[in-house]
Protein backbone atom coordinates (compact mmCIF):
# COMPACT_ATOMS: atom_id res chain seq x y z
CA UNK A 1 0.00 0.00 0.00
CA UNK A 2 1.48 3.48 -0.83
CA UNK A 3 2.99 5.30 2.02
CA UNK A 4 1.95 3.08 4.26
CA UNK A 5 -1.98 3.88 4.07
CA UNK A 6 -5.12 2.05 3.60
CA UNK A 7 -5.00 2.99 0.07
CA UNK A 8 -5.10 -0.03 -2.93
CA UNK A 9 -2.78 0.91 -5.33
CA UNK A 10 -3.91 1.05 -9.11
CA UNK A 11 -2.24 -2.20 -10.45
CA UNK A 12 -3.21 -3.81 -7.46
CA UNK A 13 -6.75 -3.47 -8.26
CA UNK A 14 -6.82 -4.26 -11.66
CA UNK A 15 -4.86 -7.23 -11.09
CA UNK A 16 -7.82 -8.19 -8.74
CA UNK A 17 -10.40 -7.30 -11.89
CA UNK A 18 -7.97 -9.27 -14.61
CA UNK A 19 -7.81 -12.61 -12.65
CA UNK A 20 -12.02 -12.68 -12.44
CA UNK A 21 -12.67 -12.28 -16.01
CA UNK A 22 -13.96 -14.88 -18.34
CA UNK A 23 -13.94 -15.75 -22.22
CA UNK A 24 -16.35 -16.78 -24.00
CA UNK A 25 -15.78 -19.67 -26.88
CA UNK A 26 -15.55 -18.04 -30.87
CA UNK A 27 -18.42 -17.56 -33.06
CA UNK A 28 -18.13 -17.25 -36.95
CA UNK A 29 -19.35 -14.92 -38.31
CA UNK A 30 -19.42 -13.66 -42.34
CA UNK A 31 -16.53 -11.20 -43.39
CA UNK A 32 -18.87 -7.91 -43.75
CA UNK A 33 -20.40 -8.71 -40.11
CA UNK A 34 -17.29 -8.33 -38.30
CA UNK A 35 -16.32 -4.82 -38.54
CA UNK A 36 -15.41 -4.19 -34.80
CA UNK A 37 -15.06 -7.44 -33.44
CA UNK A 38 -11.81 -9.36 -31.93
CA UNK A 39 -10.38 -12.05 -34.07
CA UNK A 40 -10.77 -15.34 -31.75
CA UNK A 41 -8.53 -17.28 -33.67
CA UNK A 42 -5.94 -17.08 -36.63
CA UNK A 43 -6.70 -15.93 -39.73
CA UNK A 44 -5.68 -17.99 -42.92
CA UNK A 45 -5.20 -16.94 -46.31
CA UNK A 46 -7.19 -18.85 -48.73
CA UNK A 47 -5.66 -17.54 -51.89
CA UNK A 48 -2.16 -16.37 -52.69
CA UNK A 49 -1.61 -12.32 -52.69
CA UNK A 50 -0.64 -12.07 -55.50
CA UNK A 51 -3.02 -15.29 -56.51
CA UNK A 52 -0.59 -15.44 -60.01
CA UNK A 53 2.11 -13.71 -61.89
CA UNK A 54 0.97 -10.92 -62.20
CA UNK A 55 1.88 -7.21 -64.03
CA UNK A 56 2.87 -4.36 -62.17
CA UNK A 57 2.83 -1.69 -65.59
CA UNK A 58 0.76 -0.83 -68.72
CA UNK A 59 2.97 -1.97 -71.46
CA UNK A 60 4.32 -5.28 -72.74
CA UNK A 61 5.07 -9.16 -71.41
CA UNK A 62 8.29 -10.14 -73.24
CA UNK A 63 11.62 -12.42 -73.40
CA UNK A 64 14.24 -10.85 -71.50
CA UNK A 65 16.54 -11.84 -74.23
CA UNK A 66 15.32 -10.18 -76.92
CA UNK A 67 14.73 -6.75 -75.37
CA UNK A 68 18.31 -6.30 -72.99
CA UNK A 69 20.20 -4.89 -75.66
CA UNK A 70 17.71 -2.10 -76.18
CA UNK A 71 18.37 2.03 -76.09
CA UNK A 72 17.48 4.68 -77.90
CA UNK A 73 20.14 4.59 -80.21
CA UNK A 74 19.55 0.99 -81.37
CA UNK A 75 15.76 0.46 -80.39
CA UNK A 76 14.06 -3.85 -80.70
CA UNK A 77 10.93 -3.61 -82.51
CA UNK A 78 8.60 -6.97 -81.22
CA UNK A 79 5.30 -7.97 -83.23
CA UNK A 80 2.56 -7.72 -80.99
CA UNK A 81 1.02 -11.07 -80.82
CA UNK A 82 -1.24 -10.79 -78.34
CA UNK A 83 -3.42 -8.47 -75.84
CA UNK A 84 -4.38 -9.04 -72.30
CA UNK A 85 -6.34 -6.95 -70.35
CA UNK A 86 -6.80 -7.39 -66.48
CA UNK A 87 -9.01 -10.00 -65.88
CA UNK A 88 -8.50 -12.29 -68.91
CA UNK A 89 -7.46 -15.76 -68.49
CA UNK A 90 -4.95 -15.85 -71.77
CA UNK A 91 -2.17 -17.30 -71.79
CA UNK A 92 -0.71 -16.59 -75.55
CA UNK A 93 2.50 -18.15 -76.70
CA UNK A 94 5.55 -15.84 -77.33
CA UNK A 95 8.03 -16.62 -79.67
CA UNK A 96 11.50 -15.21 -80.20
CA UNK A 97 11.13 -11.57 -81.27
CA UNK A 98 7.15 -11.26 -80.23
CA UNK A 99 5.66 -9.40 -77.33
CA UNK A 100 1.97 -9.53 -75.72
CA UNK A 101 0.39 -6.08 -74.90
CA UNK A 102 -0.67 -6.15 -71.07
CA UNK A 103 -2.44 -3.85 -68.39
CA UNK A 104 -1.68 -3.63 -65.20
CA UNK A 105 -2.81 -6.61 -62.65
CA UNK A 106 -3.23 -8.92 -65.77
CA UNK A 107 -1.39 -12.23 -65.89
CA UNK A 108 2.03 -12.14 -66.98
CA UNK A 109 2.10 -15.55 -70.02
CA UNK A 110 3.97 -18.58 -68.96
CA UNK A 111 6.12 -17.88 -72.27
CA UNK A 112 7.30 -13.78 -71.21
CA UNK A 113 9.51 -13.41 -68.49
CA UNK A 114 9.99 -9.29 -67.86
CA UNK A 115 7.60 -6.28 -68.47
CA UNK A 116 8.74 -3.25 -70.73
CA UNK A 117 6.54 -0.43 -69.83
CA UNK A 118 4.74 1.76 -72.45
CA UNK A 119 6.90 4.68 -70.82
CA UNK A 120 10.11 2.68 -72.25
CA UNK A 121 8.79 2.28 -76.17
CA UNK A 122 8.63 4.54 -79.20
CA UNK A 123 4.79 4.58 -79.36
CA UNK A 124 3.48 3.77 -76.16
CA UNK A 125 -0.22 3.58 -75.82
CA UNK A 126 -0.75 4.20 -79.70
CA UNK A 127 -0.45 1.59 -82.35
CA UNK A 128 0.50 -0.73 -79.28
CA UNK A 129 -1.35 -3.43 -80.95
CA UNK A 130 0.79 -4.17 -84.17
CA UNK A 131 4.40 -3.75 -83.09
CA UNK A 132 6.64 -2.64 -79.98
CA UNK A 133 9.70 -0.46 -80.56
CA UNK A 134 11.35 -0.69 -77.56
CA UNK A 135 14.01 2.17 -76.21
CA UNK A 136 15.23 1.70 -72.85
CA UNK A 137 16.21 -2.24 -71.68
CA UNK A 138 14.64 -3.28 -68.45
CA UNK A 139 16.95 -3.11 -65.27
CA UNK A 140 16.46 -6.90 -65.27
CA UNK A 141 15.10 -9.80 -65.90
CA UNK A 142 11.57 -10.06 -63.91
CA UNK A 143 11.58 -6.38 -64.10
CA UNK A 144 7.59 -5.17 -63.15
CA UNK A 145 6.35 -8.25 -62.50
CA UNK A 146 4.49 -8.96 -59.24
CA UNK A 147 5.24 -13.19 -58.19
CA UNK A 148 2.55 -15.25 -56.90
CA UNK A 149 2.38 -15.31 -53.44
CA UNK A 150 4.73 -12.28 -52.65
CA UNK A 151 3.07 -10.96 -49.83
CA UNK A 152 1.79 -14.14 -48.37
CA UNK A 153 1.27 -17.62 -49.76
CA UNK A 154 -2.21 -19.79 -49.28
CA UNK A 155 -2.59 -20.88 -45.86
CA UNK A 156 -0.59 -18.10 -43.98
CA UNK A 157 -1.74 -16.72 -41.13
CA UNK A 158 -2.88 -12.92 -42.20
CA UNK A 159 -4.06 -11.50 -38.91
CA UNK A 160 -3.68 -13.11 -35.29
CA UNK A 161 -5.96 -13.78 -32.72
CA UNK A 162 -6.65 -10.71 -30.69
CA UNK A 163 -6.62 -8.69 -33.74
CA UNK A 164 -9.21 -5.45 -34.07
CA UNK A 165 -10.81 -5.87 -36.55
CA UNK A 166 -11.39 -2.18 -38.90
CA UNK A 167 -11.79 -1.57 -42.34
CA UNK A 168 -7.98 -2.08 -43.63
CA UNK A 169 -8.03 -5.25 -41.22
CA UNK A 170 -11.46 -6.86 -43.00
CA UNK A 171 -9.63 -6.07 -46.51
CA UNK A 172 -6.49 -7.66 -46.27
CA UNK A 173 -8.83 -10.41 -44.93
CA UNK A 174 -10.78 -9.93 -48.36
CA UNK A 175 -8.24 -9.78 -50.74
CA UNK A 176 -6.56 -13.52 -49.51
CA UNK A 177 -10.19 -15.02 -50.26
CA UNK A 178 -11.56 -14.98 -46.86
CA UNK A 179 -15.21 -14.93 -46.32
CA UNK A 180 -15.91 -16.00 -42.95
CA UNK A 181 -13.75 -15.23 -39.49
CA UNK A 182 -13.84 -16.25 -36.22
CA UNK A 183 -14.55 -13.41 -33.19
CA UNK A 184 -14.57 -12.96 -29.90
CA UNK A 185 -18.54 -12.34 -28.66
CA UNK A 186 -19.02 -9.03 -27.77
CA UNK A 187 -19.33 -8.61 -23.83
CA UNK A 188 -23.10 -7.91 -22.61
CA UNK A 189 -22.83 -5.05 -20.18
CA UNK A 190 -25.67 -3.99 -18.10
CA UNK A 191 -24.93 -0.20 -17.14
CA UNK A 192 -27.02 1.70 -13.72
CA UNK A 193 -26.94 5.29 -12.62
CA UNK A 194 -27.49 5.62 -8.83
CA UNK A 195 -28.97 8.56 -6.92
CA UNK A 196 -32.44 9.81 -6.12
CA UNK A 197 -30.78 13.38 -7.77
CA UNK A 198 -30.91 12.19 -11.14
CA UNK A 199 -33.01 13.00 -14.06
CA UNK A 200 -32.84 11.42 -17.46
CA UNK A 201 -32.61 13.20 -20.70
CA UNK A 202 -34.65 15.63 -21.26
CA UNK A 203 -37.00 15.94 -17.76
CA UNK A 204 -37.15 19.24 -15.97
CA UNK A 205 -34.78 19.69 -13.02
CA UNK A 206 -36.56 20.61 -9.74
CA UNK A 207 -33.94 22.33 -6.91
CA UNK A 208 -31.47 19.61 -5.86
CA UNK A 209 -31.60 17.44 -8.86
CA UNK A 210 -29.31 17.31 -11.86
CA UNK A 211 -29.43 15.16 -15.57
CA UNK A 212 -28.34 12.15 -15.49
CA UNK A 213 -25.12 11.83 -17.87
CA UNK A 214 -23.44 8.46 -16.26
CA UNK A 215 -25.14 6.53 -17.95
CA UNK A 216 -25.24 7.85 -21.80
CA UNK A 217 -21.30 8.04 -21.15
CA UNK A 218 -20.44 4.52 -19.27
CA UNK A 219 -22.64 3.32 -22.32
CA UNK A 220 -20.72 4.87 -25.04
CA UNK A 221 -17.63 3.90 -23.52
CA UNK A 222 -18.37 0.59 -23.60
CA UNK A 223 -19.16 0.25 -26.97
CA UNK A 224 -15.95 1.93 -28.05
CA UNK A 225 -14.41 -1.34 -25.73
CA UNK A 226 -16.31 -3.51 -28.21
CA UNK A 227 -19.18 -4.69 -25.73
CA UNK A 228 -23.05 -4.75 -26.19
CA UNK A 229 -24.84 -2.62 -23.88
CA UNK A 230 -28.06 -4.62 -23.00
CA UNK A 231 -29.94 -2.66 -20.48
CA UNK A 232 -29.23 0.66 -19.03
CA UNK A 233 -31.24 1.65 -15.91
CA UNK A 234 -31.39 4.48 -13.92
CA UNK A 235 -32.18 3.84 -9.81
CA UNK A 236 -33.14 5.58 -6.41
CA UNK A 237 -30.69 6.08 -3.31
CA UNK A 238 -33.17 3.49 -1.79
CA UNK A 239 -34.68 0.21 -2.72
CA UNK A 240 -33.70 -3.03 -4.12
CA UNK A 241 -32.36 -1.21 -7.66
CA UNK A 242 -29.16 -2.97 -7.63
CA UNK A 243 -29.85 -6.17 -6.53
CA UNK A 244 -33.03 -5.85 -9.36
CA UNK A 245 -30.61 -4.59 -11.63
CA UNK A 246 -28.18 -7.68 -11.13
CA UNK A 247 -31.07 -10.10 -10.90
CA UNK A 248 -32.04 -8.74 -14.25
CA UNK A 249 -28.20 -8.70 -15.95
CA UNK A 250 -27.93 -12.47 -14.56
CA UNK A 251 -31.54 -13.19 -16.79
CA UNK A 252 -29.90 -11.51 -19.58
CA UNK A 253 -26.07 -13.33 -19.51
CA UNK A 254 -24.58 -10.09 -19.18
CA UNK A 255 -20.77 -10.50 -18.07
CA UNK A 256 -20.40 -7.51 -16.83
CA UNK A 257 -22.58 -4.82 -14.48
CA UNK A 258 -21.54 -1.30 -13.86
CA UNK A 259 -22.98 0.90 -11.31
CA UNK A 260 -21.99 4.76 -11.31
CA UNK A 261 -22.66 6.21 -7.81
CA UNK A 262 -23.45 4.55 -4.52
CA UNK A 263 -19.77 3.29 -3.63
CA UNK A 264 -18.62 5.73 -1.29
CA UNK A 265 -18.81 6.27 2.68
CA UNK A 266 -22.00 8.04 2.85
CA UNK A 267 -25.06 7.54 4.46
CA UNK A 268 -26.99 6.92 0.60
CA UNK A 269 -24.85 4.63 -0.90
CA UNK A 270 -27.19 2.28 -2.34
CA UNK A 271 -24.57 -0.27 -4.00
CA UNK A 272 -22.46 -0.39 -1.00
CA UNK A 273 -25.44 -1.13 1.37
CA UNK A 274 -27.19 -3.55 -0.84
CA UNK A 275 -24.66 -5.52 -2.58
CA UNK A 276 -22.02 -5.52 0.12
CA UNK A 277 -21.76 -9.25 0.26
CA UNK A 278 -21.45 -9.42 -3.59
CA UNK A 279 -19.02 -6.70 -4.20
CA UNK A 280 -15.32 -5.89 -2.45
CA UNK A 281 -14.94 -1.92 -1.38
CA UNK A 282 -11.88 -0.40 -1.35
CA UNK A 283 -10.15 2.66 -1.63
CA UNK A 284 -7.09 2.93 -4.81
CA UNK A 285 -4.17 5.08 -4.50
CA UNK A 286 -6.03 7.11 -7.36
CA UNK A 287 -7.53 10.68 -8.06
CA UNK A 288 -9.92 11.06 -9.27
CA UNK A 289 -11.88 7.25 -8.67
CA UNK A 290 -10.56 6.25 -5.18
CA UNK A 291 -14.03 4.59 -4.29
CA UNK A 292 -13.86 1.41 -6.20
CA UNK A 293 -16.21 -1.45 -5.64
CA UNK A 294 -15.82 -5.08 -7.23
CA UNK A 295 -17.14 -8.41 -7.13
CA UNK A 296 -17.80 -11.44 -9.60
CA UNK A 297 -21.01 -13.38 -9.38
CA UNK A 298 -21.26 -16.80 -8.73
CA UNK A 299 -21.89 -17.27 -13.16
CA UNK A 300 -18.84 -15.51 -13.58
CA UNK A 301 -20.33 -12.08 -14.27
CA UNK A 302 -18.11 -8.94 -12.99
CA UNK A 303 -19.17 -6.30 -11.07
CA UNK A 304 -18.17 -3.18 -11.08
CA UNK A 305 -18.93 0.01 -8.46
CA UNK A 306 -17.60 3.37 -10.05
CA UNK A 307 -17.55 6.59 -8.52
CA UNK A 308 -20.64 8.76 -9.26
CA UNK A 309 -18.73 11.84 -10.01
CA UNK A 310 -18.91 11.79 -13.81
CA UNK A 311 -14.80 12.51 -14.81
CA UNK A 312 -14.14 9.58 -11.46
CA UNK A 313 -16.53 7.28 -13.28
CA UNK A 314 -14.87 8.20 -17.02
CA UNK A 315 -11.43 7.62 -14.96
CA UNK A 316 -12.17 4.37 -13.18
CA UNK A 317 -13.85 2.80 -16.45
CA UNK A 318 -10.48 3.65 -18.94
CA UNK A 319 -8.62 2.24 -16.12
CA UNK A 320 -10.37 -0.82 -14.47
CA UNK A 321 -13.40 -1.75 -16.59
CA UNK A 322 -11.99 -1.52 -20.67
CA UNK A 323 -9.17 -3.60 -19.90
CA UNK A 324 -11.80 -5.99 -18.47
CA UNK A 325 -13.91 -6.35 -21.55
CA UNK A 326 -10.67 -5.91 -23.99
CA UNK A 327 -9.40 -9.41 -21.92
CA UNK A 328 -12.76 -10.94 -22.47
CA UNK A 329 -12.54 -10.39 -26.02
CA UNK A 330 -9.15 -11.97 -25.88
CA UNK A 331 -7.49 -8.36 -27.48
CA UNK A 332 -3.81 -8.64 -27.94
CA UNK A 333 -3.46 -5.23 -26.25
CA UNK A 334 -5.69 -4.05 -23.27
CA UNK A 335 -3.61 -0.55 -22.70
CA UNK A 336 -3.82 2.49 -24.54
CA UNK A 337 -1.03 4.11 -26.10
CA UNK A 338 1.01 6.80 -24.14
CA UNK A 339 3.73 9.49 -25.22
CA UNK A 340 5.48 11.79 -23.26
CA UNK A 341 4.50 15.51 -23.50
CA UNK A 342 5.90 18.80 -21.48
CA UNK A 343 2.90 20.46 -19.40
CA UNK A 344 1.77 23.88 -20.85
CA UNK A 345 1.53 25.43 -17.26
CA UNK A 346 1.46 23.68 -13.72
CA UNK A 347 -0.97 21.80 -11.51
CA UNK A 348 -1.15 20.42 -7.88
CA UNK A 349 -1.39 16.70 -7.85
CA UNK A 350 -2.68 14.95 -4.98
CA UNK A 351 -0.28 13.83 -1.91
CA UNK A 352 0.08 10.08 -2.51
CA UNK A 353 -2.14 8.67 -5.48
CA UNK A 354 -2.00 8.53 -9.02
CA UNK A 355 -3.60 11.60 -11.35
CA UNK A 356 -5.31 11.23 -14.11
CA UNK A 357 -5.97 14.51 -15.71
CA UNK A 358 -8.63 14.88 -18.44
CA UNK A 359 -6.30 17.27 -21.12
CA UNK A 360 -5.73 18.58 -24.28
CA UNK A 361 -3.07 18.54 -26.36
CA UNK A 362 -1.77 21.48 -27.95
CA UNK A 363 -0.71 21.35 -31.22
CA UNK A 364 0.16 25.85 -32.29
CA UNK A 365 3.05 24.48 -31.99
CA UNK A 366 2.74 21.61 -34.18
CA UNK A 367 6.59 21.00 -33.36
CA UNK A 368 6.36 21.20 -29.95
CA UNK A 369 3.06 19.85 -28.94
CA UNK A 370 2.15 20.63 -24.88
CA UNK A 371 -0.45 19.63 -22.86
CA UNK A 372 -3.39 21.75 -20.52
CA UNK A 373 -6.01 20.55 -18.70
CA UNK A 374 -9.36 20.57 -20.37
CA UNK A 375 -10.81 22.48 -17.87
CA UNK A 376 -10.16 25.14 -15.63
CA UNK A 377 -11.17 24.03 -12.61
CA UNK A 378 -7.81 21.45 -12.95
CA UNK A 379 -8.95 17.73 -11.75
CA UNK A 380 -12.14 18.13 -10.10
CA UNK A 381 -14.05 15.19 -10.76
CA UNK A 382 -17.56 16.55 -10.90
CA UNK A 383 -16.37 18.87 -13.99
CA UNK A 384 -18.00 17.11 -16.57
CA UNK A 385 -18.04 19.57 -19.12
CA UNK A 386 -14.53 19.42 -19.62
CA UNK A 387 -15.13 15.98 -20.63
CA UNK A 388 -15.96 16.95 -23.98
CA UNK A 389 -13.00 18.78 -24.95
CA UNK A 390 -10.56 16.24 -23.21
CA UNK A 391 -8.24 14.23 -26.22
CA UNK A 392 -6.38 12.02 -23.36
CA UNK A 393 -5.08 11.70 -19.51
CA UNK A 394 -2.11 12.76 -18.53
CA UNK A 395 -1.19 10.31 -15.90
CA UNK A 396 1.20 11.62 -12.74
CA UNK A 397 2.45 9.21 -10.64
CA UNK A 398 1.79 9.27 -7.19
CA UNK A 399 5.35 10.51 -5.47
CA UNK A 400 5.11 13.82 -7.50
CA UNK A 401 4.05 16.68 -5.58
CA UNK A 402 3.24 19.05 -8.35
CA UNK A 403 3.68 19.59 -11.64
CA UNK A 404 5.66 22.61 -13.24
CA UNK A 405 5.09 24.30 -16.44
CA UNK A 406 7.25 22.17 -18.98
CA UNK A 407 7.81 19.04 -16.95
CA UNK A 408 7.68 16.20 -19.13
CA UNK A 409 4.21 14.23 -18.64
CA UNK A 410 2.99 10.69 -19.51
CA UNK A 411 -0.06 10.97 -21.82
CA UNK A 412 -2.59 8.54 -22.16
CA UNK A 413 -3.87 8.94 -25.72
CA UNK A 414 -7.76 8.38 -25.67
C-alpha cells in the first residue's frame, strides 16, 4: 500500500479485476459482419496475394533476351502477338522476337519473363497493338512483375488472434479469399446510474436534482471497448435497484454490471449497502476514482462500483473496466497508447495517489506539442463539461508533488 496507508494501489486493483474475467468460446461470423469485433482465432489466407504472376505496368510481357540490348540509339521492334487486359485468363505463346500487350494486374504468359513499360517504347499507348519499338532495356530480368504469393502464400496466417478488426483489417482479410472469421462475442454489459438526484434526458430539473449523464457516457464507452450494452437503468438512493438490476443482468447473460454512484462512505450509498456481500470496497491510491467497488457473481459475471462523479466514473472505467472487456474479447493489447508531452503550465497533484488529468493537447506548436487541462477548474471530478474537450489523460504518478510548467508528462492517448 502506498505510504503506508489504507490505500489499494492502481495495479493492485486491476490485477484483482484481470484474474475474475472470463472468455467466452468463438463464433463465426461472415466477413462484412465483423467490422469491430476481436479475431478469436488465426486468420488464414485462402488464396495467394498475388493469386498469379501478375503485371505491375501498362505496357508489354516479353523475353528478356530479346529486349536487354535495347536504347534509344539501337531500339528492338517486337510484333505484338497478343493483348491481355486485367481480368482475362490468356495465356498466348511468345516466340523469339514477339511481345503480348498487357495492363496492369493482368497475368504475366507462362512464355514472357519481364515487363517493358509503355513509358520505355517509341509509341506507347498508340499503335500498341501491331508492333513494340522498344528504347530503354529493363533493369532486369523479372523487371515489373508482381510473383505469386509475394506478400503471403495460401494458408498463412494474415491476422492473429486478438486482432481489431477495422476496415484495412477486414480487406487484407478480403483480398486472400476470406469470407468467414472467427470473433470474440461481444461482452453484454448492463450499465445503472445511482442517486435519487438524477433526471434522465430531457426531464425538468426541480432544486437539488441534476441530468443524469453516467449513464449515456459509461454506455458509449463501452461500446468503443467492443461490448453490447443490453440494459441501461437508472435507480433511487433506496430500494432493491441494484440487486433488481443484477437479478435482471444475470436473466440476460450479461458479463459484466456497472454501477456509477453509490460506492462511497455516505449515508446513501445504495450499491455499498445492498450488494455488500457481492461486491469488495476499497479505496485505490487514485484521483480522481478512489471509491472502487468489485465483485464477480457466482456465473462468472463482474461487477463493477464506479464513482458517481462523472470525470471519477470516465477515470475508473479507462482504467479498471476496458481492460476488463478488452481481456474478455481476448485483445492482444488491453492498454492504450502513451507518449510523453511537457505540461503547458502547472498543476497540484494529490499527496500520494496517481492523477489522471482529463487534457488537451496542444498542437500551435505543431513542433512542440504541450499539454493543458481541459478544464479550468484542474482535476475536479464533478467537472463534466470538460469531458468533452478532453483528447487524453495525462497520468502523474503518485510521489510527485506538483507539476511545473514544462515538466515532461505521460499521456494517455484516448
Amino acid at each position: 500500500m502506498p505510504h503506508g496507508s489504507d490505500l489499494r494501489t492502481v495495479e493492485e486493483h486491476l490485477a484483482r479485476v484481470l484474474a475474475k474475467v472470463r472468455q467466452h468460446p468463438a463464433v463465426t461470423v461472415a466477413l462484412d459482419a465483423a467490422r469491430g469485433h476481436t479475431l478469436g482465432a488465426d486468420a488464414r489466407a485462402r488464396s495467394a496475394v498475388p493469386v498469379f504472376d501478375n503485371s505491375a505496368m501498362d505496357g508489354f510481357a516479353v523475353r528478356y533476351a530479346d529486349v536487354a540490348g535495347a536504347s534509344a540509339e539501337t531500339p528492338v521492334a517486337l510484333r505484338v502477338a497478343a493483348d491481355i487486359p486485367a481480368g482475362s485468363a490468356l495465356d498466348p505463346a511468345l516466340a523469339s522476337g514477339e511481345a503480348a500487350r498487357i495492363m496492369t494486374g493482368a497475368p504475366v504468359p507462362a512464355a514472357a519473363d519481364t515487363i517493358v513499360p509503355f513509358e520505355d517504347t517509341a509509341g506507347g499507348l498508340a499503335g500498341s497493338l501491331s508492333e513494340a519499338l522498344v528504347t530503354r532495356a529493363p533493369r532486369a530480368r523479372g523487371a515489373h512483375i508482381r510473383r505469386a504469393a509475394e506478400d503471403v502464400a495460401a494458408g498463412d496466417v494474415v491476422l492473429g488472434a486478438g486482432t481489431l478488426l477495422g476496415p484495412w483489417q477486414l480487406a487484407a482479410l478480403a483480398s486472400t479469399g476470406v469470407s468467414h472469421v472467427e470473433v470474440a462475442p461481444p461482452p453484454k454489459v448492463v450499465v445503472v446510474s445511482t442517486g435519487s438526484e438524477l433526471v434522465v434526458e430531457g426531464g425538468s430539473l426541480e432544486h437539488g436534482q441534476i441530468p443524469e449523464s453516467n449513464g449515456i457516457l459509461i454506455a458509449g464507452l463501452v461500446e468503443e471497448a467492443g461490448g453490447e450494452v443490453v440494459l441501461r437503468r437508472v435507480v433511487d438512493d433506496e430500494g432493491a435497484g441494484p440487486a433488481d438490476a443484477v437479478a435482471e443482468a444475470v436473466r440476460r447473460e450479461a458479463d459484466a454490471v456497472v454501477f456509477t454512484g453509490g460506492v462511497s462512505a455516505g449515508a446513501y450509498e445504495i450499491v455499498r449497502q445492498s450488494l455488500a456481500g457481492d461486491m469488495e470496497f476499497s479505496r485505490v491510491a487514485m484521483q480522481p476514482g478512489k471509491p472502487q467497488g468489485f465483485g464477480a457473481a457466482p456465473e462468472g459475471m463482474l461487477l463493477f462500483g464506479l464513482p458517481g462523479n462523472p470525470v471519477g466514473a470516465a477515470v475508473s472505467f479507462e482504467v479498471f473496466v476496458r481492460p476488463a472487456l478488452l481481456r474478455m474479447q481476448g485483445r492482444t493489447r488491453i492498454d492504450r497508447p502513451t507518449v510523453r508531452l511537457p505540461a503547458a503550465t502547472g498543476w497540484r497533484t494529490p499527496p500520494g495517489r496517481r492523477q489522471y488529468l482529463p487534457v488537451v493537447i496542444d498542437r500551435a506548436d505543431p513542433a512542440h506539442p504541450v499539454v493543458r487541462s481541459a478544464t479550468s477548474g484542474g482535476s475536479g471530478s464533478h467537472l463534466s463539461a470538460g469531458l468533452g474537450l478532453a483528447e487524453a489523460y495525462a497520468v502523474v504518478p503518485a510521489d510527485v508533488e506538483a507539476v511545473a510548467a514544462g515538466d515532461l508528462v505521460e499521456v494517455l492517448l484516448l
